[in-house]
N, C-alpha and C. Protein backbone atom coordinates (compact mmCIF):
# COMPACT_ATOMS: atom_id res chain seq x y z
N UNK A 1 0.83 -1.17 0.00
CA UNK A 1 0.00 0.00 0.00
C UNK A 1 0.88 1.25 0.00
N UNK A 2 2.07 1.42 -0.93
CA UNK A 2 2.87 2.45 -1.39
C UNK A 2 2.00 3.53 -1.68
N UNK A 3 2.61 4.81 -1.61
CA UNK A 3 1.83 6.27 -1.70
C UNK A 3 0.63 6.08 -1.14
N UNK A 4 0.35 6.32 0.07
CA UNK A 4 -0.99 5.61 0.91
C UNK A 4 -0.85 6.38 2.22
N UNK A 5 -1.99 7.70 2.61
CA UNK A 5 -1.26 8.36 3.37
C UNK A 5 -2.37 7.92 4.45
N UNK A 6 -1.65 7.11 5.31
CA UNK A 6 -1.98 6.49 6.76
C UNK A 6 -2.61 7.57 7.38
N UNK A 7 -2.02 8.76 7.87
CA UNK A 7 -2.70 9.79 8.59
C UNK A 7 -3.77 10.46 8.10
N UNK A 8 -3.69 10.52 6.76
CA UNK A 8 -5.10 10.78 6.46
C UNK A 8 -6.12 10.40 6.44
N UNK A 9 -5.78 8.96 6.40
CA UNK A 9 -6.89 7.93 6.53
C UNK A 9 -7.20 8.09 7.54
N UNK A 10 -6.41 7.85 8.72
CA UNK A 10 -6.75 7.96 10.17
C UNK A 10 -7.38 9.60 10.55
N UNK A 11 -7.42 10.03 10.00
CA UNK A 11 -8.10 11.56 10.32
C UNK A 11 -9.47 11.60 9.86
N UNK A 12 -9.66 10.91 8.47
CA UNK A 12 -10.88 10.75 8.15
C UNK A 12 -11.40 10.07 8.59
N UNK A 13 -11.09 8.56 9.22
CA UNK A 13 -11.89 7.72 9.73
C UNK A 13 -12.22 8.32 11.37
N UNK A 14 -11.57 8.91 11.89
CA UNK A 14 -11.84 9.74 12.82
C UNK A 14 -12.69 10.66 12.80
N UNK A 15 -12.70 11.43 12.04
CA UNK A 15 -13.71 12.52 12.16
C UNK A 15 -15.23 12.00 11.62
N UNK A 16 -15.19 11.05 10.84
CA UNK A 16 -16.73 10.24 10.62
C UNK A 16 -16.93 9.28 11.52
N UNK A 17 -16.69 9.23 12.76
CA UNK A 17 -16.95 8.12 13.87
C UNK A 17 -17.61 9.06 15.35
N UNK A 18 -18.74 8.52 15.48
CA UNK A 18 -19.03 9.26 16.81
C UNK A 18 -18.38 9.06 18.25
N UNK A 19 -18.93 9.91 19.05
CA UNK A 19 -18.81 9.73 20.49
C UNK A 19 -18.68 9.00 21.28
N UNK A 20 -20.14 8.12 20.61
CA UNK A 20 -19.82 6.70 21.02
C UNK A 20 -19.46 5.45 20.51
N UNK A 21 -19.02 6.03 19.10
CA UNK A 21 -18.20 4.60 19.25
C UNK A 21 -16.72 4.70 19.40
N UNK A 22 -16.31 5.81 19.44
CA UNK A 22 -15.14 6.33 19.89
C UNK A 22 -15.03 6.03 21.62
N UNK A 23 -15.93 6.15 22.33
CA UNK A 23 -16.28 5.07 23.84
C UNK A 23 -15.80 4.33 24.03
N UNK A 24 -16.82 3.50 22.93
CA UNK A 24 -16.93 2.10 23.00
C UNK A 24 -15.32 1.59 22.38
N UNK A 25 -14.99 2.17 21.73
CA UNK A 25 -13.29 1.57 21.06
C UNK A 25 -12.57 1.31 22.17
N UNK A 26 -12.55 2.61 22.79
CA UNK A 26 -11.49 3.17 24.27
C UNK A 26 -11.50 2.16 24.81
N UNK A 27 -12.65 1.59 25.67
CA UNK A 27 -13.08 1.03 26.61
C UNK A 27 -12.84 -0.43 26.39
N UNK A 28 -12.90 -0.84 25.04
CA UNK A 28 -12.35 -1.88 24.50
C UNK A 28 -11.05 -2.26 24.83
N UNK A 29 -10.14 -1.59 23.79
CA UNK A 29 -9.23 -1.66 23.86
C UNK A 29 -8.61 -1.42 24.76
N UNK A 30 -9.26 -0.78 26.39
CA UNK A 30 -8.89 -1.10 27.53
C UNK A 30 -9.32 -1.85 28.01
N UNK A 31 -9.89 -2.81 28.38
CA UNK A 31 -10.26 -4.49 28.51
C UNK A 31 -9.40 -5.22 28.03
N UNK A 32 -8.74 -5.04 26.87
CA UNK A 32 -7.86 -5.61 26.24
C UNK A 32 -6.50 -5.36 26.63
N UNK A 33 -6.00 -4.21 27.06
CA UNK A 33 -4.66 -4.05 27.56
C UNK A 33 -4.76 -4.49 28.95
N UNK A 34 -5.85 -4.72 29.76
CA UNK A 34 -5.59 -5.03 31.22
C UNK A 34 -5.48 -6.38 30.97
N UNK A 35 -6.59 -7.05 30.42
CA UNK A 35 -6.10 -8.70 30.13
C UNK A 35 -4.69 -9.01 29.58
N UNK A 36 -4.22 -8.25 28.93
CA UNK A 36 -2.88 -8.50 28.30
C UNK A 36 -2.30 -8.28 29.40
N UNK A 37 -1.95 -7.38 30.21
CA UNK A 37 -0.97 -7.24 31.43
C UNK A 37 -0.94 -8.42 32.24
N UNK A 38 -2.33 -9.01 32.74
CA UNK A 38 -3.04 -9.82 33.49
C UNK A 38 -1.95 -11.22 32.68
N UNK A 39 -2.01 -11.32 31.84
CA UNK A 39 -1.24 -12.49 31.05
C UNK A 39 -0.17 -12.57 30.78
N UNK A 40 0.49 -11.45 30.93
CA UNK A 40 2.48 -11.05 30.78
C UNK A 40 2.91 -11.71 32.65
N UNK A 41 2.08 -10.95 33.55
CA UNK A 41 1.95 -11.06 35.11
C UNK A 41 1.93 -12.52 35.13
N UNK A 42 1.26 -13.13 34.74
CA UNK A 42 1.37 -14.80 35.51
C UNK A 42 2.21 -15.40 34.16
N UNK A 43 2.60 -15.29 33.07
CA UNK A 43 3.76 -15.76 32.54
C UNK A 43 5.40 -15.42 33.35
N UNK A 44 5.16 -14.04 33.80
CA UNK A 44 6.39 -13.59 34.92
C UNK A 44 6.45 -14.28 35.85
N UNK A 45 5.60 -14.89 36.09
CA UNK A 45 5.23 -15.67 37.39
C UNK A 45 5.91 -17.33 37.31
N UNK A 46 6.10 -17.68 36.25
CA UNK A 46 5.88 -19.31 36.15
C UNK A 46 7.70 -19.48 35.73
N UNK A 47 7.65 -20.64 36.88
CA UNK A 47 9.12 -21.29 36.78
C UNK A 47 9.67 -22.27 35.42
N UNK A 48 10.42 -22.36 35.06
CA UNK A 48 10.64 -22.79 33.97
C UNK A 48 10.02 -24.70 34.22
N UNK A 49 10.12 -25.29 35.11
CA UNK A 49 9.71 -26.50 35.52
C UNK A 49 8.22 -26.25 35.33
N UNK A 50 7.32 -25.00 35.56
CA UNK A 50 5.91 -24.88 35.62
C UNK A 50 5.70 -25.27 33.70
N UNK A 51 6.61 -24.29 32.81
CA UNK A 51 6.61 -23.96 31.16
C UNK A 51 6.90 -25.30 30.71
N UNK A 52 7.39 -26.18 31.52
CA UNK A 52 7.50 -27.48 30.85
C UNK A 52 6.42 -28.62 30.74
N UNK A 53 6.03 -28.77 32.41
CA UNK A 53 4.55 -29.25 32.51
C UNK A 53 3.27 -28.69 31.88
N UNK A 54 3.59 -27.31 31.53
CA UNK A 54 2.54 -26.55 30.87
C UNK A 54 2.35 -27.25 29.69
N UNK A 55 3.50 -27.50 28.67
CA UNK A 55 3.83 -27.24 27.59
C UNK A 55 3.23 -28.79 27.36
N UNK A 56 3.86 -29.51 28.36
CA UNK A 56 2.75 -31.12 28.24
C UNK A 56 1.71 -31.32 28.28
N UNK A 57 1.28 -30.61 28.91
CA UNK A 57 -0.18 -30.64 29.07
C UNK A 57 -0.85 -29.72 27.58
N UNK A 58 -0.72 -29.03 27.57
CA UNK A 58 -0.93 -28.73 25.94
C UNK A 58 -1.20 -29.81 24.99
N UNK A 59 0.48 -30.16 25.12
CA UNK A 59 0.43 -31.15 24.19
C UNK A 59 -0.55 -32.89 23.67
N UNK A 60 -0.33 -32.87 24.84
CA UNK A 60 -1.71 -33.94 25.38
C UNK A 60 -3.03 -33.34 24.82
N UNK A 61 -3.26 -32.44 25.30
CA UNK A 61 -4.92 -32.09 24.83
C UNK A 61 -4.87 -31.81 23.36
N UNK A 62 -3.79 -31.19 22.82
CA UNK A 62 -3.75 -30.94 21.35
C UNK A 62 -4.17 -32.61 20.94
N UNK A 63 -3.50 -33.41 21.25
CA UNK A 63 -3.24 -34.99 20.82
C UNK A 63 -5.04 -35.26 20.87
N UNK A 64 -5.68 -34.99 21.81
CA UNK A 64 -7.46 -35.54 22.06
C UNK A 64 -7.88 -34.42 21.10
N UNK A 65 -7.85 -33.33 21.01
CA UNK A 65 -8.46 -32.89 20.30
C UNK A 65 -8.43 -33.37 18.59
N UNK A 66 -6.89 -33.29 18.18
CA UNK A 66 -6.93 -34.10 17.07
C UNK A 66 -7.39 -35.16 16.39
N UNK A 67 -7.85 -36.11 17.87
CA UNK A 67 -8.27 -37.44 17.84
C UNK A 67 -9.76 -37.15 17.37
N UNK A 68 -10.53 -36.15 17.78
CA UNK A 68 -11.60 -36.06 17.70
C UNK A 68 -12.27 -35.15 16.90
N UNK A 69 -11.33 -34.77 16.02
CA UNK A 69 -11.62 -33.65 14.86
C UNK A 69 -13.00 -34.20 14.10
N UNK A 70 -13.72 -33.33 13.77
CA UNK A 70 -14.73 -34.10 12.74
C UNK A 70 -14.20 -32.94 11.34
N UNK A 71 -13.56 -33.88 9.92
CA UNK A 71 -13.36 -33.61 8.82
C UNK A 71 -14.26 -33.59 7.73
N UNK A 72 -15.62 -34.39 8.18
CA UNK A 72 -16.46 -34.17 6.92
C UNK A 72 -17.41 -33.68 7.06
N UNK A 73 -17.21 -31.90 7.29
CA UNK A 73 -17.92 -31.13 7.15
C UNK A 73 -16.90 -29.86 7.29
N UNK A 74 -17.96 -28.69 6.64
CA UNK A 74 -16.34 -27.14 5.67
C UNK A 74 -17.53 -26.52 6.49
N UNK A 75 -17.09 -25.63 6.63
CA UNK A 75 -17.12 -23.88 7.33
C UNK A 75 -15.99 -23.24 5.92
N UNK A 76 -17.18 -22.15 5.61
CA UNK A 76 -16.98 -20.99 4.59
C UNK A 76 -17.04 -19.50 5.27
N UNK A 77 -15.84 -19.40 5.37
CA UNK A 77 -16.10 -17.58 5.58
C UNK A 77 -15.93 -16.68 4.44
N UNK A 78 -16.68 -15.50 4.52
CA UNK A 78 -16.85 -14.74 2.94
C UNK A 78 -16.90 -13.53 3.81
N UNK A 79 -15.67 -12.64 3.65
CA UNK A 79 -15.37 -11.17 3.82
C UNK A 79 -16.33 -10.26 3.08
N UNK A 80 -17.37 -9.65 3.22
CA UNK A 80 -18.06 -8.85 2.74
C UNK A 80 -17.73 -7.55 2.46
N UNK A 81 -16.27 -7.20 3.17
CA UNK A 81 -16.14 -5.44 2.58
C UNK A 81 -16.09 -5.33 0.99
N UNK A 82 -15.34 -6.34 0.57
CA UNK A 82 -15.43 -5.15 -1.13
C UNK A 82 -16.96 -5.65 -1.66
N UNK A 83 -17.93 -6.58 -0.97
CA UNK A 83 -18.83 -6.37 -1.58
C UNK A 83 -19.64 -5.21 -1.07
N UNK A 84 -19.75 -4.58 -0.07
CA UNK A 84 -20.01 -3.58 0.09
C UNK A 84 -19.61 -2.15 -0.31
N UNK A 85 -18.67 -2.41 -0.75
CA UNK A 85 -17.62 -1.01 -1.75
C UNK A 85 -18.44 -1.85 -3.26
N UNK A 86 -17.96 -2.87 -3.72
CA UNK A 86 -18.86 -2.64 -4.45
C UNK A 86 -20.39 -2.32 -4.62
N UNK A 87 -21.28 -2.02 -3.97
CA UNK A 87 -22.41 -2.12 -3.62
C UNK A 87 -22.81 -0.19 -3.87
N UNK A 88 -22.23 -0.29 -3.07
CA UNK A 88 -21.85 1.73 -2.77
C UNK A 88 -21.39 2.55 -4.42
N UNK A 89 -20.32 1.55 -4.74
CA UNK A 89 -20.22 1.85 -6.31
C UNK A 89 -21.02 2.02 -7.28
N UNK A 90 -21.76 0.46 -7.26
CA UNK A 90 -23.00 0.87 -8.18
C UNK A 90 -23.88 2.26 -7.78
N UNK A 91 -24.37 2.06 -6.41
CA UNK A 91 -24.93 2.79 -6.22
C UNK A 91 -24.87 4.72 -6.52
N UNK A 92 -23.47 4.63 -6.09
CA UNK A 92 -22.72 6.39 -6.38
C UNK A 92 -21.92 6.30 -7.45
N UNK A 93 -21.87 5.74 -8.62
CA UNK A 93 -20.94 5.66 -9.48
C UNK A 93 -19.80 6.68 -9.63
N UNK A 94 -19.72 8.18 -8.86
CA UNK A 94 -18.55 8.83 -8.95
C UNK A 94 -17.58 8.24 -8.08
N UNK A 95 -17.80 7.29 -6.77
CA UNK A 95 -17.06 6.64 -6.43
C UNK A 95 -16.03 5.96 -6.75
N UNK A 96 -16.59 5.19 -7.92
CA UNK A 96 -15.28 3.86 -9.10
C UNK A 96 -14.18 5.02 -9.62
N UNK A 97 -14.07 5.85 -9.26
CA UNK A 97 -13.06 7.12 -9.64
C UNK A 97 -12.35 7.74 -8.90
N UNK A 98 -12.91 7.95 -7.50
CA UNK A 98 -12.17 8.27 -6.34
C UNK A 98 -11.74 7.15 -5.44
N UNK A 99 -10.87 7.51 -4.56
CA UNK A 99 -10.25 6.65 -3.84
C UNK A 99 -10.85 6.56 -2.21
N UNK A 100 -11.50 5.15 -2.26
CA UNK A 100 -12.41 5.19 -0.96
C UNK A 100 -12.19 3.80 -0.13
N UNK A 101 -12.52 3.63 0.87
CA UNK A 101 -11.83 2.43 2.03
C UNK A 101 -13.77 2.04 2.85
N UNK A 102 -13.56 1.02 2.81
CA UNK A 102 -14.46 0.51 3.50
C UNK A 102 -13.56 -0.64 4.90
N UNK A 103 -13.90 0.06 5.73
CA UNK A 103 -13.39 -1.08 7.20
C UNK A 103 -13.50 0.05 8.00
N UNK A 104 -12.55 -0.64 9.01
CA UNK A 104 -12.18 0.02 10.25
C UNK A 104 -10.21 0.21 10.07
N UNK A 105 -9.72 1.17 10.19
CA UNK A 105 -8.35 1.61 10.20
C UNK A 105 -7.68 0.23 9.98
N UNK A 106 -7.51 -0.61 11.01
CA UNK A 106 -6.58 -1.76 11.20
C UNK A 106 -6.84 -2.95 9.98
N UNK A 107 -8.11 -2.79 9.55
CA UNK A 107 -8.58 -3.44 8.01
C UNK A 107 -9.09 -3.02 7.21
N UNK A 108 -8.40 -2.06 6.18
CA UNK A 108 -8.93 -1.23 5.28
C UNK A 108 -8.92 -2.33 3.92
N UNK A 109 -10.06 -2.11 3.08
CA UNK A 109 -10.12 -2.58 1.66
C UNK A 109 -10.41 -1.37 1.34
N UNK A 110 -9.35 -0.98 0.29
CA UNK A 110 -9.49 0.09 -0.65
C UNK A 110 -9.80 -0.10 -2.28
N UNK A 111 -10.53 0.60 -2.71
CA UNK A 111 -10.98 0.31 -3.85
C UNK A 111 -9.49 0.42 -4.95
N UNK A 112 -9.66 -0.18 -6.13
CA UNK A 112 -8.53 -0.27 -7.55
C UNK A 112 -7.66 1.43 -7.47
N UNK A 113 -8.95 2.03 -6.88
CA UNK A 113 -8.92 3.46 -7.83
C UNK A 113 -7.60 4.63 -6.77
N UNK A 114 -7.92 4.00 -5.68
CA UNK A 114 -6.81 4.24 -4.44
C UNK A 114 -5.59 3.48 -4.89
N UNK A 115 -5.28 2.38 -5.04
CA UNK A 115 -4.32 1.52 -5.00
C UNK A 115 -3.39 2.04 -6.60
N UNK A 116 -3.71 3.06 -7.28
CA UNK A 116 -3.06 3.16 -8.21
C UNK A 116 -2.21 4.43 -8.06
């Protein structure tokens, strides 16, 4: 994503996001850094004799779980952003000309017309 100006993106996706979901992000992503601390803290914690028994025990359950895989049956996942950029396209056709992003910052799909 050469010539691709990150801060702008991030300014625009900022300024079209409300109050609250600008909240709700915060608040997130602080849930998320305390659990992460919470999980660095008891890895600091564990003796290398604990990382070994750990690491067996893992391994073991990996082994049952494998045992018990069921293979004949698929799970399909289908990413819907560029069908939604496309969607918006048809719809605004000056769009297929300008350069536009459908996601959230950390997963942007940008249309052809950006990427050139």
């Amino acid at each position: 994503m050469q010539g691709i100006d990150k801060e702008k993106i991030a300014k625009i996706i900022e300024e079209n996001t409300g109050e609250k979901y600008n909240a709700f992000s915060k608040k997130k992503q602080d849930r998320m850094d305390k659990r992460n601390a919470e999980i660095k803290a008891t890895i600091a914690k564990l003796k290398e004799d604990d990382l070994e028994r750990l690491w067996k025990e893992v391994d073991e359950r990996t082994s049952v779980l494998e045992a018990s895989r069921e293979l004949s049956r698929h799970c399909v996942h289908i990413d819907m952003d560029a069908f939604f950029a496309a969607v918006e396209m048809r719809d605004e056709p000056r769009l297929r000309t300008i350069p536009m992003a459908v996601g959230s910052f950390p997963m942007l799909t940008v249309s052809e017309a950006s990427k050139a």
